[in-house]
C-alpha atoms as a PDB file:
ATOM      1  CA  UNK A   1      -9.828  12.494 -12.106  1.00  0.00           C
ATOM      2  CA  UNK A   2      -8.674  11.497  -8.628  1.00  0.00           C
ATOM      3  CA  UNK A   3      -5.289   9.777  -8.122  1.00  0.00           C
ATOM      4  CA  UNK A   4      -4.949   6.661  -6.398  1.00  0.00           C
ATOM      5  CA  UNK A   5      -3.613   7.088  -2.513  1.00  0.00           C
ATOM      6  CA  UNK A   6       0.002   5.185  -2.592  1.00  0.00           C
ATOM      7  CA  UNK A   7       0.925   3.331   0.614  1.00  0.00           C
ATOM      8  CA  UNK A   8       4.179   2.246   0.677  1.00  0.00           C
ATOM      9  CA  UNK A   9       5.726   0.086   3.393  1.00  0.00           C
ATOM     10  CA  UNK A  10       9.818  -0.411   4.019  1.00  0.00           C
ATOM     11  CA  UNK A  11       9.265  -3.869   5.295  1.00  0.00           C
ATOM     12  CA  UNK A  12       7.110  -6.374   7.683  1.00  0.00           C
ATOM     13  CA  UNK A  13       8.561  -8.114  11.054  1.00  0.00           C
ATOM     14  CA  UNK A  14       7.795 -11.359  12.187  1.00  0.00           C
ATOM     15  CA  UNK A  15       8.281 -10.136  15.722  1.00  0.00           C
ATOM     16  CA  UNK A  16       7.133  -6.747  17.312  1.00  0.00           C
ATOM     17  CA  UNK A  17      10.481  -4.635  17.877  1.00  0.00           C
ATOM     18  CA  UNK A  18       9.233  -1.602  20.141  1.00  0.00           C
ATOM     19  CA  UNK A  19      12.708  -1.507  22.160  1.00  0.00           C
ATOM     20  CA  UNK A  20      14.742   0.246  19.037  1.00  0.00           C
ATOM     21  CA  UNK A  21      12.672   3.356  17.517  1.00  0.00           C
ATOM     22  CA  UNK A  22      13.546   2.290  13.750  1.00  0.00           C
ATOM     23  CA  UNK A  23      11.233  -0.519  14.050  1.00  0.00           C
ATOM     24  CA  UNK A  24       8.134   0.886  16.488  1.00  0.00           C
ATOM     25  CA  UNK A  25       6.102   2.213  12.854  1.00  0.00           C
ATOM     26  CA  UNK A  26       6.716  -1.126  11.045  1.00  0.00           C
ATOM     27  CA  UNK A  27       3.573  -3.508  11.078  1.00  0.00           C
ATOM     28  CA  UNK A  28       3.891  -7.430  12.183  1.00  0.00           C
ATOM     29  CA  UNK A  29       3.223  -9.934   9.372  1.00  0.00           C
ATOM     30  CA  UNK A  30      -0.489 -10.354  11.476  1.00  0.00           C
ATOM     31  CA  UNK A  31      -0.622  -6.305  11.337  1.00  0.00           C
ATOM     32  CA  UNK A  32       0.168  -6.266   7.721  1.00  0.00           C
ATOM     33  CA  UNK A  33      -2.260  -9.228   6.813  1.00  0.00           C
ATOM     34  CA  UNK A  34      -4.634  -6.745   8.278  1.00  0.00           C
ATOM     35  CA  UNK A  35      -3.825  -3.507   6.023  1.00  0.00           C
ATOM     36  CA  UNK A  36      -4.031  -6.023   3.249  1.00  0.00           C
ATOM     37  CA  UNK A  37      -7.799  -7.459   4.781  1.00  0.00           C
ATOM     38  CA  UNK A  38      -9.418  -4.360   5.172  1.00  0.00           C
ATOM     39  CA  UNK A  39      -7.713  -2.631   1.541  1.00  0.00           C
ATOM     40  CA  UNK A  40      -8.972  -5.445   0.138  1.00  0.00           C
ATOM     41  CA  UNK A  41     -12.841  -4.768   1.810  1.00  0.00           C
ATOM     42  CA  UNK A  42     -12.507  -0.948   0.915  1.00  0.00           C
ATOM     43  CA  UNK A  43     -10.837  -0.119  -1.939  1.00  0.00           C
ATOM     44  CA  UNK A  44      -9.668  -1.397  -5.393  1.00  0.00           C
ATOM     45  CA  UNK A  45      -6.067  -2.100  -5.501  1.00  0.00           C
ATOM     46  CA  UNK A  46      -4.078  -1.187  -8.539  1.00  0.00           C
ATOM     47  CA  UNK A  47      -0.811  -2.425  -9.944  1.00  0.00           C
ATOM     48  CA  UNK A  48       1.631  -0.311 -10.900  1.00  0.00           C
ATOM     49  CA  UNK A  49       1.801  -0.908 -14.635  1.00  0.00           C
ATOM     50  CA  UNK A  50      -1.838   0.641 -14.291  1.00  0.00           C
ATOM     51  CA  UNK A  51      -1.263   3.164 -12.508  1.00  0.00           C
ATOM     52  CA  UNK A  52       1.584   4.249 -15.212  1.00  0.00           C
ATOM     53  CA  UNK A  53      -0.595   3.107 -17.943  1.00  0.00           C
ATOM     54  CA  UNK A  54      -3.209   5.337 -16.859  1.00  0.00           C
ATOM     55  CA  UNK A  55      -1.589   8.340 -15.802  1.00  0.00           C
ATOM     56  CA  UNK A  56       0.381   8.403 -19.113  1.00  0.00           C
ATOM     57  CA  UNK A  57      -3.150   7.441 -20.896  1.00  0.00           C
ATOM     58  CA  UNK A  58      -4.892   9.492 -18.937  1.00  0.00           C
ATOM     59  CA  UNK A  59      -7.559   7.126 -18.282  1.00  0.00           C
ATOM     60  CA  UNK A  60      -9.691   7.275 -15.219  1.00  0.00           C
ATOM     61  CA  UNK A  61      -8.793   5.296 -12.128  1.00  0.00           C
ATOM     62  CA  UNK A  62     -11.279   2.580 -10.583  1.00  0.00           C
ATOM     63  CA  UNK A  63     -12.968   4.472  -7.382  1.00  0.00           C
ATOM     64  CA  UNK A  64     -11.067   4.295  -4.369  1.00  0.00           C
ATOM     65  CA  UNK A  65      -7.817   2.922  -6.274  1.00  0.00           C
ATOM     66  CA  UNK A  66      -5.129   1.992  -4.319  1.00  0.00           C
ATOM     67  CA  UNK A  67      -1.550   1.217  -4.915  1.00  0.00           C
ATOM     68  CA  UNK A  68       0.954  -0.797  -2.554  1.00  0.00           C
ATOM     69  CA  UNK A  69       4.186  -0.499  -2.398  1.00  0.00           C
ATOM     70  CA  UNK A  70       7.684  -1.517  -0.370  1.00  0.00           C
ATOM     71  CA  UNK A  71      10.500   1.195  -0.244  1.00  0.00           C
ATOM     72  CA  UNK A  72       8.988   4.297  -1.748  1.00  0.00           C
ATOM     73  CA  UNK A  73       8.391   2.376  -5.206  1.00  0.00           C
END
């Protein structure tokens, strides 16, 4: 049984901020939509009451489950 891979973002900018280094790794709203695009095209997002439900149950995952998350959970 393969866990899901867990991406977790902090937050999304409206506006690019490249002049103060806490911002240059955070994605755009356009960048984000993106992510979101091509997760959607290539793997099988999961929430996270099934991700508990099945690691608890241990279940199996769908194939190339995904979770998404904002601040580390």
């Amino acid at each position: 049984m393969r866990a899901p891979r867990v991406i977790f973002y902090h937050q999304v900018l409206r506006q690019p901020r490249p002049e103060h280094f806490f911002f240059r790794g955070v994605p755009t709203v356009d960048q984000f939509r993106a992510d979101m695009l091509f997760i959607r095209e290539h793997f099988h997002p999961i929430s996270m009451q099934q991700m508990c439900r099945e690691w608890y149950g241990r279940q199996r995952w769908p194939a190339r489950a995904v979770l998404i998350t904002f601040d580390d959970g």
